[in-house]
N, C-alpha and C. Protein backbone atom coordinates (compact mmCIF):
# COMPACT_ATOMS: atom_id res chain seq x y z
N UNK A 1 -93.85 205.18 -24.28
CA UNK A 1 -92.80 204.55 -25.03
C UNK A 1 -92.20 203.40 -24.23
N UNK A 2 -91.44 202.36 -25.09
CA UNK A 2 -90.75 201.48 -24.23
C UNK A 2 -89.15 201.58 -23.59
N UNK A 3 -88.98 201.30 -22.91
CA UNK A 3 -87.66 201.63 -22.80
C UNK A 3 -86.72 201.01 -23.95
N UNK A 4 -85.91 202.00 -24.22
CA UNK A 4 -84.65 202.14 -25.67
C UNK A 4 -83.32 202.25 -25.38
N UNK A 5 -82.34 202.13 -25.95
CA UNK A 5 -81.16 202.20 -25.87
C UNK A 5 -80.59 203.61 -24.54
N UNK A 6 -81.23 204.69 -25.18
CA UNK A 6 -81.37 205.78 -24.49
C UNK A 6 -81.24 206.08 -23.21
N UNK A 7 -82.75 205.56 -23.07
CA UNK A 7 -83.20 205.62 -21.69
C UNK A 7 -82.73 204.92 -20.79
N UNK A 8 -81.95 203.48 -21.69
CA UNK A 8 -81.68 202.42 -20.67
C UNK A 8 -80.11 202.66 -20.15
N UNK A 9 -79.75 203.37 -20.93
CA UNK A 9 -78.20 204.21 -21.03
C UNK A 9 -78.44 205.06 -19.72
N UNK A 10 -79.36 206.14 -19.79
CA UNK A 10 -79.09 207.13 -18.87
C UNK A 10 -79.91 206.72 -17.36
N UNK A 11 -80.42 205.47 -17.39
CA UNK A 11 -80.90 204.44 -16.30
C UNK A 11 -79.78 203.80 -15.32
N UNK A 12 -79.14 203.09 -16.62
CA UNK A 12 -77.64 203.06 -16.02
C UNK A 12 -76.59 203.72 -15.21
N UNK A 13 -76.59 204.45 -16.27
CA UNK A 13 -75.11 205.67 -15.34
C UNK A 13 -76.02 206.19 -14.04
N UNK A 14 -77.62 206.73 -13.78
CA UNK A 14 -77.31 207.17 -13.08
C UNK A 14 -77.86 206.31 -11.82
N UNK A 15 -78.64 204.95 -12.34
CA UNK A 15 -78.69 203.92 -10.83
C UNK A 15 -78.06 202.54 -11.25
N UNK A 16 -77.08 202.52 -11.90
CA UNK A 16 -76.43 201.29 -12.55
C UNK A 16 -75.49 200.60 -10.87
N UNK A 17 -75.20 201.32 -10.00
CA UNK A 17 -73.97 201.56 -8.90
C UNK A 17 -75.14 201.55 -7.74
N UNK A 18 -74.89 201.87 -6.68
CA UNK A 18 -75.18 202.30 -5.30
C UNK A 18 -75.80 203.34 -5.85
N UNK A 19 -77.49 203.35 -5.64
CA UNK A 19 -78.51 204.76 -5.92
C UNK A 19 -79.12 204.51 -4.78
N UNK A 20 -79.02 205.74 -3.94
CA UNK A 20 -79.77 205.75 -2.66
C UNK A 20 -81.59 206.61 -3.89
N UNK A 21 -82.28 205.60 -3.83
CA UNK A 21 -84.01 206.23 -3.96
C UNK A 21 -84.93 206.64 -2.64
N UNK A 22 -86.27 206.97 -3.42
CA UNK A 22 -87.09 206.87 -2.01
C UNK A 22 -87.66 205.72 -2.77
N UNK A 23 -88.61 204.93 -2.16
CA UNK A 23 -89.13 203.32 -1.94
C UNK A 23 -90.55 203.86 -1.07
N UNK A 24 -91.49 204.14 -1.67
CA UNK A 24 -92.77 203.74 -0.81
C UNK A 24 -93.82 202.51 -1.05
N UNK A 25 -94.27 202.61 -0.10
CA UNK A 25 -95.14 201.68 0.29
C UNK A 25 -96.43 201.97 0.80
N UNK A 26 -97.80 200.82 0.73
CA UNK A 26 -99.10 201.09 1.34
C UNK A 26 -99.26 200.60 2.48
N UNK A 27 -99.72 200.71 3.21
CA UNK A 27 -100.59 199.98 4.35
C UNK A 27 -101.64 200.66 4.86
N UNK A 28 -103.18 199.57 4.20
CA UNK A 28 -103.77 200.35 5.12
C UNK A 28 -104.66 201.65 4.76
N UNK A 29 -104.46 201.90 3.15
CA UNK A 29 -104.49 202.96 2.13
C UNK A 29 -104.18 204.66 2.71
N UNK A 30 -102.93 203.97 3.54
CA UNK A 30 -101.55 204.93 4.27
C UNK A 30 -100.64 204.80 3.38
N UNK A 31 -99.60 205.37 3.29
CA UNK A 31 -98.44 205.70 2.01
C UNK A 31 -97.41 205.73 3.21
N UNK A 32 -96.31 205.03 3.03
CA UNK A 32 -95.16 205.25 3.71
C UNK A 32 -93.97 205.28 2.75
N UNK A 33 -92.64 206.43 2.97
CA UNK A 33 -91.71 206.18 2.38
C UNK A 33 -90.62 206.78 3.35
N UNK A 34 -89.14 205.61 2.26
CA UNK A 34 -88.36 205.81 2.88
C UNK A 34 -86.97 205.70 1.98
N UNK A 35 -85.67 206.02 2.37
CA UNK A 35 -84.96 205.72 1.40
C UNK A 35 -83.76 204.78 1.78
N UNK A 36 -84.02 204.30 0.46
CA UNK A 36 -82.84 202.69 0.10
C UNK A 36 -82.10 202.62 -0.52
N UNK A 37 -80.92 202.01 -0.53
CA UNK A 37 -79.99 201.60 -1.47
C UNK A 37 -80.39 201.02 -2.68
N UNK A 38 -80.44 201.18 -3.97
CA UNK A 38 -81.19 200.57 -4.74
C UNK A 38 -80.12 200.28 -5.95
N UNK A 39 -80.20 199.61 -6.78
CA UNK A 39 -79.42 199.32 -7.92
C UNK A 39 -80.49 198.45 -9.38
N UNK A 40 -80.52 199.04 -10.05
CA UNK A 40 -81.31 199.17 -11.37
C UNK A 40 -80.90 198.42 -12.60
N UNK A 41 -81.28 197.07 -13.04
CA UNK A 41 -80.70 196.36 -14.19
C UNK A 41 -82.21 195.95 -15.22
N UNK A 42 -82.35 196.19 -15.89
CA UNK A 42 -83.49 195.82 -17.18
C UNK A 42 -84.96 195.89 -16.37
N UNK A 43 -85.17 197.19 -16.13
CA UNK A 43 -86.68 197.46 -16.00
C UNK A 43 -86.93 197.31 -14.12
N UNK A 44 -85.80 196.99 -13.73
CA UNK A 44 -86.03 196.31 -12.02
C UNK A 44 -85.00 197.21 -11.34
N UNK A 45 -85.30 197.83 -9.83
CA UNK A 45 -84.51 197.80 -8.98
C UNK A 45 -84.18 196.77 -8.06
N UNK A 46 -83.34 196.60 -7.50
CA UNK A 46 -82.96 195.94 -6.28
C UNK A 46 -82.26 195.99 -5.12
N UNK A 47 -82.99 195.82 -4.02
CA UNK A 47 -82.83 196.17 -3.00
C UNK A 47 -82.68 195.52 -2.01
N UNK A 48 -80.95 194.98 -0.80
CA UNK A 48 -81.30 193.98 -0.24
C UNK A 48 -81.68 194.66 0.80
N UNK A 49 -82.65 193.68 1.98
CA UNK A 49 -83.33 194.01 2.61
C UNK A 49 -83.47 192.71 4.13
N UNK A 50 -84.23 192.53 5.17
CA UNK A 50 -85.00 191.89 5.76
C UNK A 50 -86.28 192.05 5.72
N UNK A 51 -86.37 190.63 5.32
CA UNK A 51 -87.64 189.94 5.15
C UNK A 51 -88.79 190.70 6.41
N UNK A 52 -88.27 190.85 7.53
CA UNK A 52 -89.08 190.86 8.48
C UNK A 52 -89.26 192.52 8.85
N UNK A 53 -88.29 193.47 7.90
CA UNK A 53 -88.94 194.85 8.15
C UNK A 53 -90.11 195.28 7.81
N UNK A 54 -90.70 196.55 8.02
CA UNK A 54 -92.25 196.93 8.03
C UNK A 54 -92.22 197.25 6.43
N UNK A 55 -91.26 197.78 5.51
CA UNK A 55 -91.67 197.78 4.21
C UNK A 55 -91.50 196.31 3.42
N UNK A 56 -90.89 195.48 3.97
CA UNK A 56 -91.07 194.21 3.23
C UNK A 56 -92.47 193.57 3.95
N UNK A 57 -92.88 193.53 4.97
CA UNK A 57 -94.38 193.22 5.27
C UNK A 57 -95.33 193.82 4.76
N UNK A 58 -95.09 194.99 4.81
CA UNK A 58 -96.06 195.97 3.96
C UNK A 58 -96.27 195.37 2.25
N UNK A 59 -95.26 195.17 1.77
CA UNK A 59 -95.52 194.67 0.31
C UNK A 59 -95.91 193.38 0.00
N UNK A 60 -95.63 192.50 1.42
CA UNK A 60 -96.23 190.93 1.12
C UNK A 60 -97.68 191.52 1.23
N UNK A 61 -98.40 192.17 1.83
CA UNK A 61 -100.25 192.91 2.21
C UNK A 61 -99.89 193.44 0.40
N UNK A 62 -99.41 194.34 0.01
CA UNK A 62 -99.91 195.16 -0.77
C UNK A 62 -98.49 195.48 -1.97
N UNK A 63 -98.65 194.55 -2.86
CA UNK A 63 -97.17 195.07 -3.80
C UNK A 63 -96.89 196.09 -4.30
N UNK A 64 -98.19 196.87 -4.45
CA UNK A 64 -97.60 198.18 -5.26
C UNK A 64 -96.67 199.02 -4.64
N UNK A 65 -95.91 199.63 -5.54
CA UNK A 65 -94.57 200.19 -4.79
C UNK A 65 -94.79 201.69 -5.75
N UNK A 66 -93.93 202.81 -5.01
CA UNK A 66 -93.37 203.78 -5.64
C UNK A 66 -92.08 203.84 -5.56
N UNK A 67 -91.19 204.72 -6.44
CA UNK A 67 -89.67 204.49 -6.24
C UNK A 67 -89.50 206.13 -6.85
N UNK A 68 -88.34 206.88 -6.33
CA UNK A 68 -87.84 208.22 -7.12
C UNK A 68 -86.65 208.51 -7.05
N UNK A 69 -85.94 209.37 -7.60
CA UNK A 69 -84.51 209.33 -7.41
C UNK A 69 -83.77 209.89 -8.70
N UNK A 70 -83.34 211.12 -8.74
CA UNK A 70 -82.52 211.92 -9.78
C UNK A 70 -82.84 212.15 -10.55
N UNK A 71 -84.25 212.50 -10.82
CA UNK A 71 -84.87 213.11 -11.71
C UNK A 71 -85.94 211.55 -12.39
N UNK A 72 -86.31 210.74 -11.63
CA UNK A 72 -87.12 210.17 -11.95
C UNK A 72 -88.11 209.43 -11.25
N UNK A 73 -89.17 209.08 -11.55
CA UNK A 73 -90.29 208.24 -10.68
C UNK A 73 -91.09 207.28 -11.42
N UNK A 74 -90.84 206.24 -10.82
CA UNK A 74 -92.12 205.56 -11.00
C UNK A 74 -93.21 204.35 -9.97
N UNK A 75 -94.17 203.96 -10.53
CA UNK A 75 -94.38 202.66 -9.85
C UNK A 75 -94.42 201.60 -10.62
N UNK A 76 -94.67 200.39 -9.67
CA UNK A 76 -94.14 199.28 -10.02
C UNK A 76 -94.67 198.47 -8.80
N UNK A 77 -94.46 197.24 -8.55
CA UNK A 77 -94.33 195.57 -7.95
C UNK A 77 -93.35 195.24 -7.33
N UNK A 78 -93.64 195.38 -6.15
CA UNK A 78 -92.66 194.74 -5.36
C UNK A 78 -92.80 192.97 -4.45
N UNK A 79 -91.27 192.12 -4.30
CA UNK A 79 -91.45 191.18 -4.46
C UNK A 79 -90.38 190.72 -3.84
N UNK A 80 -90.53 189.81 -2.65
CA UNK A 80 -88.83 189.22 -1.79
C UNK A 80 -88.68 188.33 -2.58
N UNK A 81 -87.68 187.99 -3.49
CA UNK A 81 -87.18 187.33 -4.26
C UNK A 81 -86.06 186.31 -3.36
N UNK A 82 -85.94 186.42 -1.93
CA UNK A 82 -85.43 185.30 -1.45
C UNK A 82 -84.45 185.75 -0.95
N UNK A 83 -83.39 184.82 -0.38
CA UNK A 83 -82.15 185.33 0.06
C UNK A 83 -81.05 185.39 -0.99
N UNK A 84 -80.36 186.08 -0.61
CA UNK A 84 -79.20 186.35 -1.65
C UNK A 84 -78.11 185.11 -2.05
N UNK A 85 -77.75 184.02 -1.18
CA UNK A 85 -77.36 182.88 -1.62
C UNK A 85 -78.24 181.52 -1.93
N UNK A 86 -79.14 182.05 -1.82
CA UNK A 86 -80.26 181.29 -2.66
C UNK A 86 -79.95 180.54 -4.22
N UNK A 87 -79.63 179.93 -4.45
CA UNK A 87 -79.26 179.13 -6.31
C UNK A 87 -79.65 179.85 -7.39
N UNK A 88 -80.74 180.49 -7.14
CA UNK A 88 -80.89 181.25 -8.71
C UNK A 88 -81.05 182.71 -8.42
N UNK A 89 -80.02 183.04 -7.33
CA UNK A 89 -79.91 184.92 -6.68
C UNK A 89 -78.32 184.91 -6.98
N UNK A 90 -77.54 183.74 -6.91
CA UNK A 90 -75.94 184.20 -6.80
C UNK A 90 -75.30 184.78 -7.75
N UNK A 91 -75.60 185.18 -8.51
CA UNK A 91 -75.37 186.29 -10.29
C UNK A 91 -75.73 187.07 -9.52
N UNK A 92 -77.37 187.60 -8.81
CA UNK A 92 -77.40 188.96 -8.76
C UNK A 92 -76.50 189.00 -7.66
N UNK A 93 -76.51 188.28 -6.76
CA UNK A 93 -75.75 188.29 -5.31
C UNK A 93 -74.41 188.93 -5.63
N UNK A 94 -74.01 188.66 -6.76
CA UNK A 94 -72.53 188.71 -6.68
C UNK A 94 -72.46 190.61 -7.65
N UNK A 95 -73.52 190.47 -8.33
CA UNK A 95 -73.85 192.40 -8.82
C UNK A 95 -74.13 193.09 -7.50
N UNK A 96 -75.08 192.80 -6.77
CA UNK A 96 -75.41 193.61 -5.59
C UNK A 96 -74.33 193.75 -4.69
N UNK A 97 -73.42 192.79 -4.28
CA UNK A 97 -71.94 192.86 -3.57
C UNK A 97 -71.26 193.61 -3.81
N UNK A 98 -71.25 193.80 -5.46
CA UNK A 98 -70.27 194.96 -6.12
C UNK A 98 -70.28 196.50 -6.36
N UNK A 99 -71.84 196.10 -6.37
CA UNK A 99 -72.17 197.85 -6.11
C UNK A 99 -72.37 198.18 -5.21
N UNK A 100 -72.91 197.51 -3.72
CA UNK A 100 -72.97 198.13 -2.58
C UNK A 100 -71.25 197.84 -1.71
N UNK A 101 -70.29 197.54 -2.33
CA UNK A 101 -69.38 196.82 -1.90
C UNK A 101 -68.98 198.03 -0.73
N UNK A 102 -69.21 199.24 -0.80
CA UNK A 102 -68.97 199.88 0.69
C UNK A 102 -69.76 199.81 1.96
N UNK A 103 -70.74 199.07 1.79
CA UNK A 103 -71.15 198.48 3.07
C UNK A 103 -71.70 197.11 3.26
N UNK A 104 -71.78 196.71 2.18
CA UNK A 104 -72.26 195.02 1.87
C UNK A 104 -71.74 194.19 2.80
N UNK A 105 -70.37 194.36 2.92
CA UNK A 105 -70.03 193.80 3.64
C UNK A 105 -69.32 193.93 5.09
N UNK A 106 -69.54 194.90 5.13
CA UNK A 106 -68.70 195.73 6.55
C UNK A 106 -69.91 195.69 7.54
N UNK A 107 -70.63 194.39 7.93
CA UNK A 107 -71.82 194.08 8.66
C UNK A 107 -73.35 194.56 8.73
N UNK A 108 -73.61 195.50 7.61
CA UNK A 108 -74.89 195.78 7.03
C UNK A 108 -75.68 194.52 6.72
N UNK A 109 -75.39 193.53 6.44
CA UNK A 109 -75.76 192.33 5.36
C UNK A 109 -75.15 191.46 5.99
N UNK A 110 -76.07 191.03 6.78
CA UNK A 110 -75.49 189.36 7.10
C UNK A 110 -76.75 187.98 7.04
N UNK A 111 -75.40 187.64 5.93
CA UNK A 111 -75.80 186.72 5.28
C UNK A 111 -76.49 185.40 5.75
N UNK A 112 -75.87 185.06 7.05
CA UNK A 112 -76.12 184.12 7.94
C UNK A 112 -77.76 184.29 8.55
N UNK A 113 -78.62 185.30 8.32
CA UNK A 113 -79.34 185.76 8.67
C UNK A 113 -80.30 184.98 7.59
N UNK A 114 -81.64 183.95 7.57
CA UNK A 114 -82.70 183.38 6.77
C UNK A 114 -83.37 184.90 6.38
N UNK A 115 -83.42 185.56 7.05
CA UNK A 115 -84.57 186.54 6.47
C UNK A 115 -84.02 187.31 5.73
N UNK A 116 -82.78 187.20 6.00
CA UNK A 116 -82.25 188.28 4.85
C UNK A 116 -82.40 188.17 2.99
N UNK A 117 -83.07 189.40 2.89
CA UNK A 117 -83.53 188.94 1.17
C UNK A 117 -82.85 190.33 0.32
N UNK A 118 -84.05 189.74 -1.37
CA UNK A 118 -83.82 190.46 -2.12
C UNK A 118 -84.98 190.80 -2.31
N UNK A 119 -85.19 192.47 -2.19
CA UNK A 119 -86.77 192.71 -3.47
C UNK A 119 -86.19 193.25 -4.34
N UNK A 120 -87.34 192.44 -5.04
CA UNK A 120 -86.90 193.24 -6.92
C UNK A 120 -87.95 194.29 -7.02
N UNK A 121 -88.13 195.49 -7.47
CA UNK A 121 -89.05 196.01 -7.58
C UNK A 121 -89.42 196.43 -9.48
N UNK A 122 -90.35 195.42 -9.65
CA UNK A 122 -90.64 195.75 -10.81
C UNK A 122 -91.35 196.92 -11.52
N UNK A 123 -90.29 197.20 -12.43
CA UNK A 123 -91.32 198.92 -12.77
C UNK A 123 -92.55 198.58 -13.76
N UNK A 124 -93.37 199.09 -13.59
CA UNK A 124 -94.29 199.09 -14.92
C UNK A 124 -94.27 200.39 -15.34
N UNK A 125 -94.33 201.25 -15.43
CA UNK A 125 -94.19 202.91 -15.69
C UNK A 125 -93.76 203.99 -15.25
N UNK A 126 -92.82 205.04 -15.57
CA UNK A 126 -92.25 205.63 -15.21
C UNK A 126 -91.84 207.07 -16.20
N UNK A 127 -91.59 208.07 -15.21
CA UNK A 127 -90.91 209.09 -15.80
C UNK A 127 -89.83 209.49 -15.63
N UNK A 128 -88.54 209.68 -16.76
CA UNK A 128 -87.36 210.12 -16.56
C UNK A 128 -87.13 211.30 -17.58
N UNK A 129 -86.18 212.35 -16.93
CA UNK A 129 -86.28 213.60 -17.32
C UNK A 129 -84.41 213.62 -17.26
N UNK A 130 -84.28 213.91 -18.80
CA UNK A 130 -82.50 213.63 -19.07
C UNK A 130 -82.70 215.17 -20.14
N UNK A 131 -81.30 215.72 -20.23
CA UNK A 131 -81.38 216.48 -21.15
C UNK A 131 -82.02 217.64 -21.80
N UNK A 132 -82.97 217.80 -20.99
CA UNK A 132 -83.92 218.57 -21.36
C UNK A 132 -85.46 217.98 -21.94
N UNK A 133 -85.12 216.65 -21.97
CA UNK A 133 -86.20 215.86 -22.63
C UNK A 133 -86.86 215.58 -21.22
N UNK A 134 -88.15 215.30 -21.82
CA UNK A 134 -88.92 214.01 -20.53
C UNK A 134 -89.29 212.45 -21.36
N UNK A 135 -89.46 211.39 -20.56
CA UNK A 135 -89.69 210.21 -21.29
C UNK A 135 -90.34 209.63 -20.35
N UNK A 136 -91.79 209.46 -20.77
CA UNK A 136 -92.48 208.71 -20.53
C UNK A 136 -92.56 207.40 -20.52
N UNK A 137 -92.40 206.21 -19.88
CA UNK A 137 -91.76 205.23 -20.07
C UNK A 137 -92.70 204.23 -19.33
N UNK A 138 -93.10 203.02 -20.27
CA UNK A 138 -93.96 201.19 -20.10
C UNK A 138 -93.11 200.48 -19.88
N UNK A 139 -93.14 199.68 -18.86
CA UNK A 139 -92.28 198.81 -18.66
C UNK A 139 -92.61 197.92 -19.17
């Protein structure tokens, strides 16, 4: 199914804010994971990051990503979408500020930093389990 009102509802409430996920990665046709701050708007998480850590190198080699977190999983595409004051990041820049606003800025994230980015991780498919239901879900 595609994602619906529903799903995109209970996507929201529960990674709309600060969602710590797990985030894996390949290298190597090795699997590594780990967990991130993530925040979830129309089919994408996002996650700020440096450019120059081993899971953002890992995904420039190999995009496929896994992601899980409160009763859901999927994979998807991952992608440094740049730095966060970058011209066409400062909308999300200014969502990601607000939901991580308990450590965004209390020196986690410095901005002054070139490598400092954004991945978006695009979902293509996924499962979420609300209610008693499961939903199979195409991005």
């Amino acid at each position: 199914m595609k994602p619906n009102e529903l799903t995109e509802r209970i996507m929201r409430e529960r990674f709309g804010g600060d969602a710590l996920i797990a985030l894996a990665t390949v290298e190597n046709g090795k699997p590594f994971v780990r967990e991130v701050d993530g925040n979830y708007l129309s089919g994408c998480f996002y996650v700020v990051t440096h450019a120059k850590s081993r899971k953002m190198q890992q995904i420039e080699k190999d995009a496929a990503v896994a992601v899980s977190g409160e009763w859901f999983s999927a994979v998807g595409e991952g992608e440094n979408i740049g730095h966060p004051c970058k011209e066409e990041n400062l909308v999300l820049r200014e969502r990601l500020k607000l939901a991580f606003s308990t450590w965004y800025t209390m020196g986690h994230v410095d901005e002054s930093d070139p490598d400092t980015c954004i991945l978006r991780i695009k979902l293509r498919e996924g499962t979420l389990f609300a209610e008693g239901k499961r939903y199979d879900i195409e991005y």
